[in-house]
C-alpha atoms as a PDB file:
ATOM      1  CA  UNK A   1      37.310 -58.019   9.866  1.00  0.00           C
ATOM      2  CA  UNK A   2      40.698 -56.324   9.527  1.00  0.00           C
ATOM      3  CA  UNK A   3      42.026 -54.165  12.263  1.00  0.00           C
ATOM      4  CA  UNK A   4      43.444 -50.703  10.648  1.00  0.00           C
ATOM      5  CA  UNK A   5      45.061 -47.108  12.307  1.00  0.00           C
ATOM      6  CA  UNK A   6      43.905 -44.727   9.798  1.00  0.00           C
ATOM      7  CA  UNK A   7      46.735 -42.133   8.640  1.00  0.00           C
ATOM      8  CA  UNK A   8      43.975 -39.313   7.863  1.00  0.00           C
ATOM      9  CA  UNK A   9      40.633 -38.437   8.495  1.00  0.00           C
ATOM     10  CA  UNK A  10      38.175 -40.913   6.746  1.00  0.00           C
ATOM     11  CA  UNK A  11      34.492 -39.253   6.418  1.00  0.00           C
ATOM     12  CA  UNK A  12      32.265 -41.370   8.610  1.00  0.00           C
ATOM     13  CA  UNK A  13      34.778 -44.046  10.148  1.00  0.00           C
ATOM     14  CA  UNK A  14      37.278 -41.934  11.812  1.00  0.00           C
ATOM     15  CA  UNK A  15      40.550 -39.344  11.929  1.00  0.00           C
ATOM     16  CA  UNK A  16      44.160 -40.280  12.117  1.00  0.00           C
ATOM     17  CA  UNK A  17      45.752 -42.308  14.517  1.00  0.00           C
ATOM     18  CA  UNK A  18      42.271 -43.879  15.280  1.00  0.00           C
ATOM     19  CA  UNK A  19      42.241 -48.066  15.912  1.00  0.00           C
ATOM     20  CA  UNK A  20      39.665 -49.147  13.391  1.00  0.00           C
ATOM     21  CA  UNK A  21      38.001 -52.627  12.792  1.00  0.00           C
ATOM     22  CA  UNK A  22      36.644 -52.790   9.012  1.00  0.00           C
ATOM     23  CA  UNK A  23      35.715 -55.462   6.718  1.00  0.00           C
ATOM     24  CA  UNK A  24      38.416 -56.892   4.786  1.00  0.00           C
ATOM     25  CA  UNK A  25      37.219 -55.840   0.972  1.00  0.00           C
ATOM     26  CA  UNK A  26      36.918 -52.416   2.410  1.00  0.00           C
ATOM     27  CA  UNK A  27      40.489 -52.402   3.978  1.00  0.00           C
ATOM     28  CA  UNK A  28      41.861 -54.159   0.909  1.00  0.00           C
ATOM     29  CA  UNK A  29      40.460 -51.925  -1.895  1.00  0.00           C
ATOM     30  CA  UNK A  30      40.018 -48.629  -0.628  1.00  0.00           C
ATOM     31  CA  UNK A  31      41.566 -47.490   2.622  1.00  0.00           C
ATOM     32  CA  UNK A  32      45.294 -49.082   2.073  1.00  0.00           C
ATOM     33  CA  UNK A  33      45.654 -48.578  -1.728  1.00  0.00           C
ATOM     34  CA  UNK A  34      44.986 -45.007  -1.443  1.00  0.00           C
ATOM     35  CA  UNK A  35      46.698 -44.427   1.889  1.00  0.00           C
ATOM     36  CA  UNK A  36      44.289 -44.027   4.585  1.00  0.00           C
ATOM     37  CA  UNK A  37      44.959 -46.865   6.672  1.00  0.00           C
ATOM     38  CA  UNK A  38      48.022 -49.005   7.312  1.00  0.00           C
ATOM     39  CA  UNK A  39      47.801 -52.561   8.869  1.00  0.00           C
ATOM     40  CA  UNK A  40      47.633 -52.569  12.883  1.00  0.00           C
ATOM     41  CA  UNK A  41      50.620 -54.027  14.551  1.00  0.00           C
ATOM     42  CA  UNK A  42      51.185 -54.417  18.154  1.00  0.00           C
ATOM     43  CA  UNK A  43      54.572 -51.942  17.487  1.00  0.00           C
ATOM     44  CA  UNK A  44      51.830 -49.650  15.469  1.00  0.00           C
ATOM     45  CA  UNK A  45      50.853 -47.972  18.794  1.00  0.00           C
ATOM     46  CA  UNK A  46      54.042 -46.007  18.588  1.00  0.00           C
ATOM     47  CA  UNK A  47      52.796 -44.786  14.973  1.00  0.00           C
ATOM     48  CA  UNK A  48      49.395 -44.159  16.411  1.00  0.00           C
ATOM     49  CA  UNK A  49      50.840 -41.610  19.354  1.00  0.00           C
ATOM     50  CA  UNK A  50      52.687 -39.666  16.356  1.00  0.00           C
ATOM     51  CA  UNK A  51      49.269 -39.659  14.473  1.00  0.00           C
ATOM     52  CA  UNK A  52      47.533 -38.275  17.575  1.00  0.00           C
ATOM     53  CA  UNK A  53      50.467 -35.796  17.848  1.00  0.00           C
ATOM     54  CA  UNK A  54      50.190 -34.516  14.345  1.00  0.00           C
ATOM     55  CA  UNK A  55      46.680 -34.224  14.469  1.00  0.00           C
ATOM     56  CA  UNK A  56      46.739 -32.098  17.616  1.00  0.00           C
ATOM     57  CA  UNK A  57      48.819 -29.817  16.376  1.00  0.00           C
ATOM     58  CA  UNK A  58      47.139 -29.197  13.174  1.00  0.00           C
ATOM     59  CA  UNK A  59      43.887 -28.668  14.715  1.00  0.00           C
ATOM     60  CA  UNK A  60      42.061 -25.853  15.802  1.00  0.00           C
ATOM     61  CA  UNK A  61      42.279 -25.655  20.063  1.00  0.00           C
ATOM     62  CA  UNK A  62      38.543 -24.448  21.156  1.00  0.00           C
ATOM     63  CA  UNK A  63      35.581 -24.528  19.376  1.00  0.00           C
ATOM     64  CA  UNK A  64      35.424 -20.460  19.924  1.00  0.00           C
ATOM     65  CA  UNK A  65      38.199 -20.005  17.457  1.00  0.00           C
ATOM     66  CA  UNK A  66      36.733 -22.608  15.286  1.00  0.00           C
ATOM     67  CA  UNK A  67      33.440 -20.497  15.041  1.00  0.00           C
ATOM     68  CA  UNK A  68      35.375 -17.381  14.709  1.00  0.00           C
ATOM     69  CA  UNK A  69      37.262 -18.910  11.675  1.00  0.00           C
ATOM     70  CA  UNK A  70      34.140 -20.838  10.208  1.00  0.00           C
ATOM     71  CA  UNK A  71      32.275 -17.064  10.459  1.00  0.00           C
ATOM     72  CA  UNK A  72      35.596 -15.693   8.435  1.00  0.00           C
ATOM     73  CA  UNK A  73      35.815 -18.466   5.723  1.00  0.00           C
ATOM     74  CA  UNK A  74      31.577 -18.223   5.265  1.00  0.00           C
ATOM     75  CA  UNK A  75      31.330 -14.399   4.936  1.00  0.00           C
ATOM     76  CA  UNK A  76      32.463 -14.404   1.074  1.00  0.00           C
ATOM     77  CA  UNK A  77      33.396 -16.573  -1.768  1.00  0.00           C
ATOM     78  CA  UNK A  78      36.683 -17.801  -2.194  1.00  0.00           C
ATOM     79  CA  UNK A  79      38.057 -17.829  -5.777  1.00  0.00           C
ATOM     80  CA  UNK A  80      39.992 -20.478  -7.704  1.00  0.00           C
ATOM     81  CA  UNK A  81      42.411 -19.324 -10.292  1.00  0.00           C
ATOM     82  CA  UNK A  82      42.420 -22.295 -12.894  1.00  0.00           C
ATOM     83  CA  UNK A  83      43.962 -22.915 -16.368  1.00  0.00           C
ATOM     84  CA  UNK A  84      41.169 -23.358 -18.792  1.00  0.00           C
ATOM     85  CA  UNK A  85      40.058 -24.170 -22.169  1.00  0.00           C
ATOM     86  CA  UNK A  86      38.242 -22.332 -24.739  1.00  0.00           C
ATOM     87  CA  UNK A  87      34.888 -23.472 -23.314  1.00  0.00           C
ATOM     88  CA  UNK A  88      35.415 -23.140 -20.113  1.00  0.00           C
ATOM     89  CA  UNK A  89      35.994 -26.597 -18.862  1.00  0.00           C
ATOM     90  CA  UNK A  90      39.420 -27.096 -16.441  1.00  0.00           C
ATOM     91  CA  UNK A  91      42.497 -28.892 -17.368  1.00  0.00           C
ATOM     92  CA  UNK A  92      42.291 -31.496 -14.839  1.00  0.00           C
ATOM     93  CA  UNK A  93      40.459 -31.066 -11.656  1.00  0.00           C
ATOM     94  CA  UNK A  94      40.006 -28.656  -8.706  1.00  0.00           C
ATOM     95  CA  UNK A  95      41.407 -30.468  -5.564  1.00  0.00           C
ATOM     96  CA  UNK A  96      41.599 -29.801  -1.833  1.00  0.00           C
ATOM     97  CA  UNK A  97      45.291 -28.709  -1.903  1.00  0.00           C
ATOM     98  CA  UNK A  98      44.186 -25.818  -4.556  1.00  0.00           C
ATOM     99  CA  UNK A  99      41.252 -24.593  -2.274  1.00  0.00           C
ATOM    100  CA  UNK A 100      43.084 -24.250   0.607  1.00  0.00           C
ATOM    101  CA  UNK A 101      46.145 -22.464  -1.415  1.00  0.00           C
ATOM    102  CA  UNK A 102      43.378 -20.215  -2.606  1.00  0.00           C
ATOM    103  CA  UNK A 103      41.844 -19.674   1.077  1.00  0.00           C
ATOM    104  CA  UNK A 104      45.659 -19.025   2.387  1.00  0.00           C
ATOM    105  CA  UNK A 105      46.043 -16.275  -0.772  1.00  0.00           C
ATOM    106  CA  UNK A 106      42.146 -14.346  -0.050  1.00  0.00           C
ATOM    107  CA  UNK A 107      44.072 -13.489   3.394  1.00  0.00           C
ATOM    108  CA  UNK A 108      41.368 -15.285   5.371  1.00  0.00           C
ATOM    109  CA  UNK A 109      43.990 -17.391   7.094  1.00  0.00           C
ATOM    110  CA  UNK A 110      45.128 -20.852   7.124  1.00  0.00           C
ATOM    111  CA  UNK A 111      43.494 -24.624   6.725  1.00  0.00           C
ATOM    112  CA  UNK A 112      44.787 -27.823   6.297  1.00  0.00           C
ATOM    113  CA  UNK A 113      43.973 -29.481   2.847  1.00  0.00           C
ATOM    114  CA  UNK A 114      42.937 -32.662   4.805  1.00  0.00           C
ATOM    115  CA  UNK A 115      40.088 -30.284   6.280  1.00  0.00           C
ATOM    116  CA  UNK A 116      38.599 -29.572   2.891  1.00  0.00           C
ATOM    117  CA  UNK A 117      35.907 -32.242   1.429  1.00  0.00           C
ATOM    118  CA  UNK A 118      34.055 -31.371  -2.322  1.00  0.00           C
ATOM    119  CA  UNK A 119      31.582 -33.267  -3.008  1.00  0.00           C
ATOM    120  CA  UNK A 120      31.142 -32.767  -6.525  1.00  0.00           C
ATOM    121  CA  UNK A 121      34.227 -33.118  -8.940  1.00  0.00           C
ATOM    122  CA  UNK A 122      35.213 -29.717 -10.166  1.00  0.00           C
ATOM    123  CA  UNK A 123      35.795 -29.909 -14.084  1.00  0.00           C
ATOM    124  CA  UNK A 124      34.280 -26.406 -15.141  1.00  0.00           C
ATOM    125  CA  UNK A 125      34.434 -22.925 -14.750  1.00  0.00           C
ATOM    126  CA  UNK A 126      31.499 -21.287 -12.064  1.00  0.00           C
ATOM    127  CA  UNK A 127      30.590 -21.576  -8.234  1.00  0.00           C
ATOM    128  CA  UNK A 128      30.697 -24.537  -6.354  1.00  0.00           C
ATOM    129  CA  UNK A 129      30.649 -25.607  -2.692  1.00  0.00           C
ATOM    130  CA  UNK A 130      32.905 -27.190  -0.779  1.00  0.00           C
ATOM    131  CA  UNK A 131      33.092 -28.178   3.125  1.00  0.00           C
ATOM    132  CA  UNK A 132      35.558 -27.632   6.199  1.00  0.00           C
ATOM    133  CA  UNK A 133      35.764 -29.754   9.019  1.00  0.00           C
ATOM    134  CA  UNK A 134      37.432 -27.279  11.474  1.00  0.00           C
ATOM    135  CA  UNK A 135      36.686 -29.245  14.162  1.00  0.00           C
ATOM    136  CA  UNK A 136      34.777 -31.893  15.515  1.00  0.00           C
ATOM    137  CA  UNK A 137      32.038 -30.085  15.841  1.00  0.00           C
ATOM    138  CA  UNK A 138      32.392 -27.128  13.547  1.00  0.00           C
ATOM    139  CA  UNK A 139      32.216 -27.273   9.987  1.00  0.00           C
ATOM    140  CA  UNK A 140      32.664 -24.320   7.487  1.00  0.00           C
ATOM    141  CA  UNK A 141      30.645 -24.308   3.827  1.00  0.00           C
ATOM    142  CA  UNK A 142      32.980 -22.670   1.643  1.00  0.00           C
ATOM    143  CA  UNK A 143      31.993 -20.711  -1.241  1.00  0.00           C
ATOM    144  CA  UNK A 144      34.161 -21.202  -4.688  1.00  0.00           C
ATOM    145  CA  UNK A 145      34.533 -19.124  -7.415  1.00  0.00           C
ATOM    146  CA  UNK A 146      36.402 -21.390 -10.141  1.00  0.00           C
ATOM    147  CA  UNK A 147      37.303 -18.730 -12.812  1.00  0.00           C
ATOM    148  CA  UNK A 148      40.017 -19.007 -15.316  1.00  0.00           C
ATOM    149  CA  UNK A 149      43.493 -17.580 -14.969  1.00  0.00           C
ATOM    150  CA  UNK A 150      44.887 -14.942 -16.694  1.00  0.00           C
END
């Protein structure tokens, strides 16, 4: 078992700055390569306070405002301007970074790109759905609109 402190929230292990205990394929050839995790040193705890820190301030206070924002984000689709080809399939991929930007541009406020989870890989043009942890115990589903740029 290796002992991590994961840098960002991981679905279904933890969120940043959390002490984690994984096996050691796991740690080895997922969570460090891609930057999850780093190794947990006894001088780490200073690293996990900042991670706690970070995460505070990034996150949403109460669970009211949560709700209220959850409420905002569900009540219409969200649209992603993408460059496209002739049939409609993307160049590249729709990631977390664009939905947010996208969010952040409808005027329906403002959400951290770590929030954002798709399930499905966006490589085409039409509506998809992708999820907002908000808080720990309210998420958002997001409706996109992927539709070509102009």
């Amino acid at each position: 078992m290796a002992k991590l402190i994961l840098t960002q929230e991981v679905t279904g292990l933890g969120a940043a700055g959390d002490v984690v205990d994984v096996k050691n394929g796991y740690a080895r050839n997922y969570l460090l390569p891609r930057g999850y995790a780093m190794a947990w040193t006894k001088g780490g705890q200073k690293d996990v306070e900042r991670l706690r820190a970070a995460r505070r301030a990034r996150e949403i206070a109460t669970v009211e405002e949560a709700q209220a924002v959850a409420e905002k984000l569900q009540a219409k689709p969200v649209s992603v301007m993408v460059k496209t080809g002739e049939s409609g399939r993307l160049f590249g991929t729709v990631g977390a970074a664009q939905v947010a930007e996208a969010v952040e541009a409808e005027g329906l406020g403002s959400i951290d790109k770590r929030t954002v989870e798709i399930p499905e890989r966006i490589k085409s043009t039409g509506s998809y759905t992708a999820t907002v942890k908000l808080h720990a115990d309210v998420t958002a589903n997001l409706d996109l609109q992927v539709v070509p740029a102009k």
